[in-house]
Protein backbone atom coordinates (compact mmCIF):
# COMPACT_ATOMS: atom_id res chain seq x y z
CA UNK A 1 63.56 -107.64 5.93
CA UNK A 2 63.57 -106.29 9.35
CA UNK A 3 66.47 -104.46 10.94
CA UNK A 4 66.45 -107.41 13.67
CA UNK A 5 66.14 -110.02 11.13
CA UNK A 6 69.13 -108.22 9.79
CA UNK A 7 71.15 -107.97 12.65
CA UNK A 8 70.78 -111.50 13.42
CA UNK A 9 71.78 -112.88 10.02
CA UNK A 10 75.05 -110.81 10.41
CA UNK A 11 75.56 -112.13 13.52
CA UNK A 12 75.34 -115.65 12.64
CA UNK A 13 77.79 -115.27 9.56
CA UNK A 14 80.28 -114.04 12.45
CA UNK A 15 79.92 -116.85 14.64
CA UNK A 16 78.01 -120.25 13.02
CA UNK A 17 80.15 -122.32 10.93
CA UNK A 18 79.57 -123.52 8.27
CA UNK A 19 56.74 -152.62 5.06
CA UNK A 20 53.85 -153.14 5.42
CA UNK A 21 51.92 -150.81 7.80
CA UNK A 22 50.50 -151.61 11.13
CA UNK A 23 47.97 -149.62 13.62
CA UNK A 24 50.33 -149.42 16.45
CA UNK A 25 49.64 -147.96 20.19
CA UNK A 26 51.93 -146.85 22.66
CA UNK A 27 50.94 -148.07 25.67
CA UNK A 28 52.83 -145.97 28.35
CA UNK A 29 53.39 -147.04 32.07
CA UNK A 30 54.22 -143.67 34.35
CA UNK A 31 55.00 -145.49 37.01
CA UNK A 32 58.02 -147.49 35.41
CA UNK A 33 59.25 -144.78 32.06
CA UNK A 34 60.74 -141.74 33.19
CA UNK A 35 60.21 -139.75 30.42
CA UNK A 36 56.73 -139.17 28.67
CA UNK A 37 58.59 -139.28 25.25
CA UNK A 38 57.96 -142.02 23.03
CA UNK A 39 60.57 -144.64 21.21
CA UNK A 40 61.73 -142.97 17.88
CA UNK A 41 61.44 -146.72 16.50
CA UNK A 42 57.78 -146.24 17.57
CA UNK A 43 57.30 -143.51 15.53
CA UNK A 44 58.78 -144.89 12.81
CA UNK A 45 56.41 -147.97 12.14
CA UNK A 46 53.45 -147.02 10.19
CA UNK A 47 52.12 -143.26 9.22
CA UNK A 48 49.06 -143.51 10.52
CA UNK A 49 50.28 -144.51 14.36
CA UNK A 50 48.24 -142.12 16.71
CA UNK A 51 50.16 -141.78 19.98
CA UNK A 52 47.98 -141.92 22.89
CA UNK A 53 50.14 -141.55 25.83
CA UNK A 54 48.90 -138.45 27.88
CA UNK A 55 50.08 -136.26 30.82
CA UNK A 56 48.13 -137.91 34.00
CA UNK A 57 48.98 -134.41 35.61
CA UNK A 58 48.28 -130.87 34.63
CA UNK A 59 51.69 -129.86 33.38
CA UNK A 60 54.12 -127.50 35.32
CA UNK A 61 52.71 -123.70 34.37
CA UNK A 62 54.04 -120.70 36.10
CA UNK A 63 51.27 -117.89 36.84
CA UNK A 64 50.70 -115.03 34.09
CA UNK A 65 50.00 -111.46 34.28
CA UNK A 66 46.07 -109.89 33.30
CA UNK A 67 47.88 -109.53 29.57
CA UNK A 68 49.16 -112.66 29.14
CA UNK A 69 47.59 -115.48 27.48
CA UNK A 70 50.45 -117.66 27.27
CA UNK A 71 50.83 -120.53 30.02
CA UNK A 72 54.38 -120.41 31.12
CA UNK A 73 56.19 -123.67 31.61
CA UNK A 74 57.93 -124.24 34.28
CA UNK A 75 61.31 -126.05 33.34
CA UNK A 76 62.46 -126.02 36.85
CA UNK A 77 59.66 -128.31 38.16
CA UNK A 78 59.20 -130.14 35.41
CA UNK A 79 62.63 -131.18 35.88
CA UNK A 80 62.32 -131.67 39.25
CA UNK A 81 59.62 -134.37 38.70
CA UNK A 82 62.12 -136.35 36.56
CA UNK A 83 64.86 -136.29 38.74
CA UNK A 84 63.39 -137.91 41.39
CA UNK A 85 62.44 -140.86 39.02
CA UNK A 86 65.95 -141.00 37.67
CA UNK A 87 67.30 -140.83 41.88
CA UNK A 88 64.87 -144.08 42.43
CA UNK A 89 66.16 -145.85 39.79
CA UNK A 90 69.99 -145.01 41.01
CA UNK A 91 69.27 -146.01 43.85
CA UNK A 92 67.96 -149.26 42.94
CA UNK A 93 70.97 -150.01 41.08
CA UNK A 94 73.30 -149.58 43.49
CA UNK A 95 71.13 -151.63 45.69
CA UNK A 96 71.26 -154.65 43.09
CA UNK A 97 74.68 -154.02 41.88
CA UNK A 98 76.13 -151.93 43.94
CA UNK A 99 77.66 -149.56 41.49
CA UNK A 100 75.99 -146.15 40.23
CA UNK A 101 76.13 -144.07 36.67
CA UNK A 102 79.41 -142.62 36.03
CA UNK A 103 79.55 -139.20 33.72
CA UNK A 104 82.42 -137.80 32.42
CA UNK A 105 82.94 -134.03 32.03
CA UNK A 106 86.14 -132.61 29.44
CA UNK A 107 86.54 -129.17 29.99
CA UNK A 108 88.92 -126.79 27.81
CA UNK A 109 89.91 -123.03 28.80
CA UNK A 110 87.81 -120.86 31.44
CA UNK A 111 84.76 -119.42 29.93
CA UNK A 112 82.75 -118.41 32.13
CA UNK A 113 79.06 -119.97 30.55
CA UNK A 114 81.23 -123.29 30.16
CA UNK A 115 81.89 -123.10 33.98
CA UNK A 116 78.56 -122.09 34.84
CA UNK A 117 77.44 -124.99 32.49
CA UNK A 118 79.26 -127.61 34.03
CA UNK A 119 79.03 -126.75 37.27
CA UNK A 120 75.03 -127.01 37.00
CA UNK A 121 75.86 -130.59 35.92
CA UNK A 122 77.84 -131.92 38.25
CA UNK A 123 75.59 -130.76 40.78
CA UNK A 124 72.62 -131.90 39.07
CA UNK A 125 74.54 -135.48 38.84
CA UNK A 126 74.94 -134.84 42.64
CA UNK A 127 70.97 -134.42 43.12
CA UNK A 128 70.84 -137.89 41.56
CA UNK A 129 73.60 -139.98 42.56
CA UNK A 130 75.05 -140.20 39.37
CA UNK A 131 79.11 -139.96 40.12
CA UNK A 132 80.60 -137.39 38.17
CA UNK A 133 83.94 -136.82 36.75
CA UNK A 134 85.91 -133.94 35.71
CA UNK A 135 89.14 -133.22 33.50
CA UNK A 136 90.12 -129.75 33.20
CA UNK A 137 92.64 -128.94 30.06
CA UNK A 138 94.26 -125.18 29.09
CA UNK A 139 93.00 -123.34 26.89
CA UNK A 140 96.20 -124.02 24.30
CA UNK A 141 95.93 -127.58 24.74
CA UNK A 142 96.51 -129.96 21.47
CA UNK A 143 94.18 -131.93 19.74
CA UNK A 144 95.92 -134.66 21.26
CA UNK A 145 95.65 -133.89 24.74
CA UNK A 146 91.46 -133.78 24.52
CA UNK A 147 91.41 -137.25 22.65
CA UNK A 148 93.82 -139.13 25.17
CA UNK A 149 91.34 -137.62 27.85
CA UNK A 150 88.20 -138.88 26.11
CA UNK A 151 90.51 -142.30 25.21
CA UNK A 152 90.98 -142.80 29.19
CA UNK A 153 87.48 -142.08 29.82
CA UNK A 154 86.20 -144.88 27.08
CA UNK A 155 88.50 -147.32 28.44
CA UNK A 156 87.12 -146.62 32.23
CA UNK A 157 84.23 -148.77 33.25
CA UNK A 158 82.91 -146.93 35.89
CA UNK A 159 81.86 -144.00 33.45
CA UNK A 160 78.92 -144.38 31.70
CA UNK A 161 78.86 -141.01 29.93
CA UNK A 162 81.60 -138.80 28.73
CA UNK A 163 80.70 -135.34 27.58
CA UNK A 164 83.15 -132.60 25.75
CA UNK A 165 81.90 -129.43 26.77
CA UNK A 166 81.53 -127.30 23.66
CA UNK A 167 82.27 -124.96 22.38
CA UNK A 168 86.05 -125.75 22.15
CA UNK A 169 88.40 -123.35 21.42
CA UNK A 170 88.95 -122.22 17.45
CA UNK A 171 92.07 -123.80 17.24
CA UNK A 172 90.95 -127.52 18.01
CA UNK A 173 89.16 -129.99 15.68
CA UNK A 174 86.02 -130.23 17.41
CA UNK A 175 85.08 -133.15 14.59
CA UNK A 176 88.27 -135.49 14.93
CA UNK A 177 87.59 -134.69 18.59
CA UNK A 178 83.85 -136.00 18.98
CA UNK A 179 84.86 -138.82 16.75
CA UNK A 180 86.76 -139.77 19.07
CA UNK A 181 84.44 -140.71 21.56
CA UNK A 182 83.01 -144.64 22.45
CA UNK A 183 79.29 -144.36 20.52
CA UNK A 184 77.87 -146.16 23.91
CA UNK A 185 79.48 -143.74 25.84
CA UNK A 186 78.09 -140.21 23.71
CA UNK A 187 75.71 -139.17 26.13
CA UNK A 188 75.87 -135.65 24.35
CA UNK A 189 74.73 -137.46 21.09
CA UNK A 190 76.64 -135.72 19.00
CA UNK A 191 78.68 -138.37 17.32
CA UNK A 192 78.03 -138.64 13.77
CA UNK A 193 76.70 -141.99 13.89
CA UNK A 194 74.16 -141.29 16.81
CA UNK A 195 73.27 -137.76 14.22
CA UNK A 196 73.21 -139.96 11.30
CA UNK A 197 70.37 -142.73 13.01
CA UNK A 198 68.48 -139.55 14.40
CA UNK A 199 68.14 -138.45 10.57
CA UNK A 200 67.37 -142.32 9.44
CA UNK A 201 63.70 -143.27 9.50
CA UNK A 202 64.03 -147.08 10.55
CA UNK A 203 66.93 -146.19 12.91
CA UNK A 204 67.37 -144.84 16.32
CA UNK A 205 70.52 -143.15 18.01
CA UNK A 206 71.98 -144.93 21.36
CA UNK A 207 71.24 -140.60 22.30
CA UNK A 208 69.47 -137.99 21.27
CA UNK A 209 71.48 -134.60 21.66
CA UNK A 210 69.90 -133.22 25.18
CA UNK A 211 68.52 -129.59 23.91
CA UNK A 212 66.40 -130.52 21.30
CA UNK A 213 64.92 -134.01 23.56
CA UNK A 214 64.46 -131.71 26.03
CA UNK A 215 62.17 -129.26 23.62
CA UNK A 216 60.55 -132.49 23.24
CA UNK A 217 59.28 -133.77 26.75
CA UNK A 218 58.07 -129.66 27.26
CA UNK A 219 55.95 -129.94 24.22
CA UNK A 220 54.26 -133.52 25.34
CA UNK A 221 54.34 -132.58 28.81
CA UNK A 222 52.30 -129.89 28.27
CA UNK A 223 49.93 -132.03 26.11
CA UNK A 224 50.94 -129.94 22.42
CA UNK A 225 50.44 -132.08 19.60
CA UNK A 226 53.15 -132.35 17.38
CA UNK A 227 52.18 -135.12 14.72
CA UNK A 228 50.68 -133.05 11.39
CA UNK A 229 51.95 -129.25 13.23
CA UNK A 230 53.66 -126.93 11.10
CA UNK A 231 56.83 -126.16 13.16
CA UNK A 232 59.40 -123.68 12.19
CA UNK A 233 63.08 -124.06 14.07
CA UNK A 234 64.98 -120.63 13.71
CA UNK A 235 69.06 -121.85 13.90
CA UNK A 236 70.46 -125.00 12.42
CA UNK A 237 73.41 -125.52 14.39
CA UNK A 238 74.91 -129.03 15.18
CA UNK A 239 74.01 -128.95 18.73
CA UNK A 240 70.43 -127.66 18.76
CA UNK A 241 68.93 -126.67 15.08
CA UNK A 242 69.30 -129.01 13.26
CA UNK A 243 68.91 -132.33 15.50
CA UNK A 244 65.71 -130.54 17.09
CA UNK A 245 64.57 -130.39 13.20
CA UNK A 246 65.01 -134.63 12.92
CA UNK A 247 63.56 -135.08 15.81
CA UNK A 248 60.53 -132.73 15.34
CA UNK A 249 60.48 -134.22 11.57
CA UNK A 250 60.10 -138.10 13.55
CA UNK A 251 57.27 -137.12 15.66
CA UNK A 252 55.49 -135.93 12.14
CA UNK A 253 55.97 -132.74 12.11
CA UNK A 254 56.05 -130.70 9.08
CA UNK A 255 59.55 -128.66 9.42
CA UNK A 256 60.85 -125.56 8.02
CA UNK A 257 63.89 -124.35 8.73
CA UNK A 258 65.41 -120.50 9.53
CA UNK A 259 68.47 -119.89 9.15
CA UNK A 260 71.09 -116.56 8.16
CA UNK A 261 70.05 -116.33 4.67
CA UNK A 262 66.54 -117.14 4.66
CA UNK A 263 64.53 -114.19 3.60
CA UNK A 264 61.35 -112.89 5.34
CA UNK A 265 61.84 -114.87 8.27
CA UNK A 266 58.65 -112.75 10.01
CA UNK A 267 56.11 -114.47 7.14
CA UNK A 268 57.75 -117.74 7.57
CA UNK A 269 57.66 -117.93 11.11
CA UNK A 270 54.21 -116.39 11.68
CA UNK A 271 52.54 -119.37 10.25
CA UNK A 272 54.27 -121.74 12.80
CA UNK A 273 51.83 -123.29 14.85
CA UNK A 274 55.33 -124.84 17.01
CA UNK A 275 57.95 -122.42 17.25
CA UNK A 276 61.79 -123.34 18.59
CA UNK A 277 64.39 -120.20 18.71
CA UNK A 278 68.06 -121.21 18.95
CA UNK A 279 69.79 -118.72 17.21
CA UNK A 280 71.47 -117.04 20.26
CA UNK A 281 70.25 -113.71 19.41
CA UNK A 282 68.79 -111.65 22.26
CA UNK A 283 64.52 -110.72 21.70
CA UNK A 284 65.03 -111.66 17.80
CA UNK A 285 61.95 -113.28 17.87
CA UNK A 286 59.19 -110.48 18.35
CA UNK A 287 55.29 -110.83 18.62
CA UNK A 288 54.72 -110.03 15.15
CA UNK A 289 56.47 -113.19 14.17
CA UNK A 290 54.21 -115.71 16.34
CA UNK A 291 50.51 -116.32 15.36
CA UNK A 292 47.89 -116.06 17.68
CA UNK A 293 47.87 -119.74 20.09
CA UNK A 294 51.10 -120.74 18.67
CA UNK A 295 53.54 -122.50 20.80
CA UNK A 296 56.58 -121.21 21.46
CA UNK A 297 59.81 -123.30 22.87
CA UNK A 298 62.89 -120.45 23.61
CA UNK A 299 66.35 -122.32 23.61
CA UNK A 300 68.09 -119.06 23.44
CA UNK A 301 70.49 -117.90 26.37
CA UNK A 302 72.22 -114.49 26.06
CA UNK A 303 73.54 -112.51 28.77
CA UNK A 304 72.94 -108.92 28.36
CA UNK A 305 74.32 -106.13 30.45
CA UNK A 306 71.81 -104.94 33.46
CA UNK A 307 73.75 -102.43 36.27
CA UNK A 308 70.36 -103.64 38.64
CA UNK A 309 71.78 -107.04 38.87
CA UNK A 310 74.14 -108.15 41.31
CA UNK A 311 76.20 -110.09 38.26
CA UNK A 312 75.83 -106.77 36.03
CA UNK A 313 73.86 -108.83 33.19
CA UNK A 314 70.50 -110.85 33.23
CA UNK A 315 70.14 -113.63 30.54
CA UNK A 316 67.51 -113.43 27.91
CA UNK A 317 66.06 -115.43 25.46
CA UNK A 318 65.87 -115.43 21.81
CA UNK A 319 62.00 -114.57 22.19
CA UNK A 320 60.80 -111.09 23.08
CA UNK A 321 58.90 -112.58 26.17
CA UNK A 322 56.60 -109.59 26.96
CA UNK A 323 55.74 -109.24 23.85
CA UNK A 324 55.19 -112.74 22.84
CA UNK A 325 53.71 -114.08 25.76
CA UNK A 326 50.34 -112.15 24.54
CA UNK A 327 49.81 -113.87 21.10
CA UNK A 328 51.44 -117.21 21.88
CA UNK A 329 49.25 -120.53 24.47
CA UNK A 330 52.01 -121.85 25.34
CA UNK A 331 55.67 -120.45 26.06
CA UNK A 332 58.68 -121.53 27.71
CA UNK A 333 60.62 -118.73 29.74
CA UNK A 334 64.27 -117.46 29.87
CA UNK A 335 65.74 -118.57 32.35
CA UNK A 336 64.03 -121.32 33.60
CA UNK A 337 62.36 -123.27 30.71
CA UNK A 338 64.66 -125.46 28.33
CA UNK A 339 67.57 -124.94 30.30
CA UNK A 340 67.19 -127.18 33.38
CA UNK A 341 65.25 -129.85 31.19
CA UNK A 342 68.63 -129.78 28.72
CA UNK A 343 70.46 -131.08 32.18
CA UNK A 344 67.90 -133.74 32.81
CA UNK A 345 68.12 -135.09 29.70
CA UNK A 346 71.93 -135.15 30.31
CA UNK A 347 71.13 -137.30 33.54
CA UNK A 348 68.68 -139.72 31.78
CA UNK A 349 70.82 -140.19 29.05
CA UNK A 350 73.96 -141.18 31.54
CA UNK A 351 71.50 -143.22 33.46
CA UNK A 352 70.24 -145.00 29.83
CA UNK A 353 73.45 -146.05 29.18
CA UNK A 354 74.61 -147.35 32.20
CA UNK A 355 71.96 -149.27 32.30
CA UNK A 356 72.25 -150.62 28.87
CA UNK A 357 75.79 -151.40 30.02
CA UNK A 358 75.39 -152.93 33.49
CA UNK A 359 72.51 -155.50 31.60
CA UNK A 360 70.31 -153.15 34.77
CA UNK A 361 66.40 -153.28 33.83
C-alpha cells in the first residue's frame, strides 16, 4: 500500500468515528422542477426504468489547459442557475401567501470553517429570500442547551428548516442531539429516519443530506450516466460517504466503498468509472488511481498552509487536480465545484419543505 494510502488511513483512525414491474418514463418539465434530479420513488419502480430526462443546455465547464482532458465543472454557475429558480419560486410565495422559507442555523463554539460555513449560508439564503435564523451557543454548552434551541426552533412556524452545524464539539451527543430535531423540519437530512428511507428501496426521505444530492445534480448536469456505472466513494462518514453511497446505489449504480482499512485502495479505485473523494485528506487521490475518462466528483476541503496567500493557506481537495485532470473527462474543482452546489441544495431543501408545509405548489 502506498505511503499516501497510508497516511490517510492513519488519519482517519484519528479523527472518523466509529411488484410487478412497469416501463416507467420520467417526463421532466425545466421550466417548472428546479432540479434535474429525479424522484428516488422513481427510481425505485421497476429495474429496467431508463431515465430520459436530459440537460437542454451544455453544462457549466470551466476552460482547461493544452494538458488537460478533463472538462471542469463549474459549481459556481451551476449553482447560480438554480438559485434563480429557487428566488422565482420565493417570490411567488410570498406573493400568494405572503410569507417566505424560514431556515434555522445552531451554531456551537468558534471554528473558524463552521463560521465560514455558515456565513456562506445565510448569505446564500439572502440571494434567495429565504429568511434566515441564527443561534449562537459556547463552546461548553450542555447537551441541553442545543436541544431546547432546536425544541424552540420546531415549535416556530415561520422556520421551515433548522440545521445543527456539525461538527459539534467532542463533548456533546451529536446523536441524542439530531434526534432531536422535527423530521419535517431536517433540512440537513441527517435524522435517522430520513437516513433510514434513503437506504430503503420503496421509501424516500422528506431530505436527502445536501453533499452527496449535490454530487448528484453535477453528475446529471453534466449528462454522466450513472445507472449500471461502477462507482467507488472513498470515506463513509455520516454526512457525506455513506449517504452519497445510497443514493448512488438508487440511481443503479454499482457501489464500492473505501474506507481506513480497505487494502489497495489504488486497484480498487482505478477501475471506477464514477469516482467521489470525501475523506478530507489533502491530494490523496493521485492520477494513478483514476482510469483513463473516468469521472471524478472531489468533496474534499482542506486548508493547507500557502505564505502567497493573503489568508496564509489555500484549500485543496482530496484529488491531486493537476495530476488527475489529465486521465479523468470529467472533474469537479477545489474550490468551486461541490461546495457551492452543497449550499443550494441547503436552499432547495428549506424551500421543499416550506412548501410542503404552507400546502404552496
Amino acid at each position: 500500500m502506498s505511503f499516501v494510502a497510508l497516511t490517510w488511513m492513519n488519519c482517519i483512525r484519528r479523527h472518523l468515528l466509529p411488484k410487478a414491474r412497469f416501463l416507467h418514463t420520467l417526463q421532466v418539465l425545466q421550466s417548472e422542477q428546479i432540479l434535474m434530479s429525479p424522484s428516488l420513488a422513481s427510481l425505485d419502480l421497476p429495474d429496467i426504468w431508463t431515465p430520459n430526462y436530459s440537460c437542454q443546455s451544455s453544462p457549466a465547464i470551466l476552460k482547461s489547459g493544452n494538458e488537460q482532458t478533463a472538462m471542469v465543472l463549474d459549481g459556481k454557475l451551476m449553482s447560480t442557475e438554480i438559485r434563480s429558480k429557487i428566488a422565482d419560486q420565493v417570490r411567488q410565495m410570498k406573493k400568494c401567501l405572503g410569507k417566505v422559507p424560514g431556515l434555522a442555523v445552531i451554531l456551537v463554539g468558534q471554528r473558524k470553517d463552521s463560521l465560514t460555513y455558515v456565513r456562506n449560508k445565510i448569505i446564500a439564503c439572502e440571494e434567495v429570500g429565504i429568511k434566515s435564523l441564527v443561534t449562537e451557543l459556547p463552546t461548553d454548552c450542555a447537551d441541553a442547551d442545543v436541544q431546547n434551541a432546536v425544541m424552540r426552533f420546531n415549535k416556530d412556524p415561520s422556520v421551515h428548516g433548522i440545521l445543527v452545524q456539525l461538527p459539534l464539539p467532542q463533548h456533546l451527543d451529536e446523536e441524542k442531539i439530531l434526534d432531536a430535531l422535527c423530521l419535517e423540519k431536517d433540512v440537513d437530512g441527517f435524522h435517522p429516519l430520513n437516513m433510514g428511507n434513503l437506504a430503503l428501496r420503496g421509501r424516500e426521505p422528506l431530505f436527502t443530506p445536501c453533499t452527496p444530492k449535490a454530487c448528484i445534480e453535477l453528475l446529471i448536469r453534466s449528462g454522466v450516466k450513472i445507472m449500471g456505472k461502477k462507482a467507488v466513494v472513498i470515506g463513509r462518514s455520516n454526512i457525506v460517504g455513506l449517504p452519497t453511497s445510497l443514493l448512488l446505489q438508487r440511481h443503479h449504480a454499482t457501489v464500492t466503498i473505501i474506507h481506513a482499512f480497505t487494502e489497495n485502495p489504488e486497484q480498487i479505485t482505478s477501475k471506477a468509472d464514477i469516482v467521489v473523494s470525501a475523506a478530507g485528506v489533502p491530494n490523496l487521490v493521485r492520477g494513478n488511481w483514476i482510469k483513463s475518462g473516468a469521472t471524478v466528483i472531489d468533496v474534499g476541503t482542506s486548508p493547507v498552509e500557502d505564505l502567497s496567500c493573503e489568508e496564509g493557506y489555500r484549500l485543496v481537495g482530496d484529488v491531486c487536480y493537476e495530476e488527475v485532470v489529465k486521465v479523468a473527462s470529467v472533474i469537479t474543482p477545489v474550490p468551486g465545484g461541490v461546495g457551492p452546489m452543497t449550499v443550494t441544495m441547503l436552499l432547495v431543501n428549506t424551500l421543499d419543505s416550506a412548501k410542503r408545509m404552507l400546502n404552496f405548489t
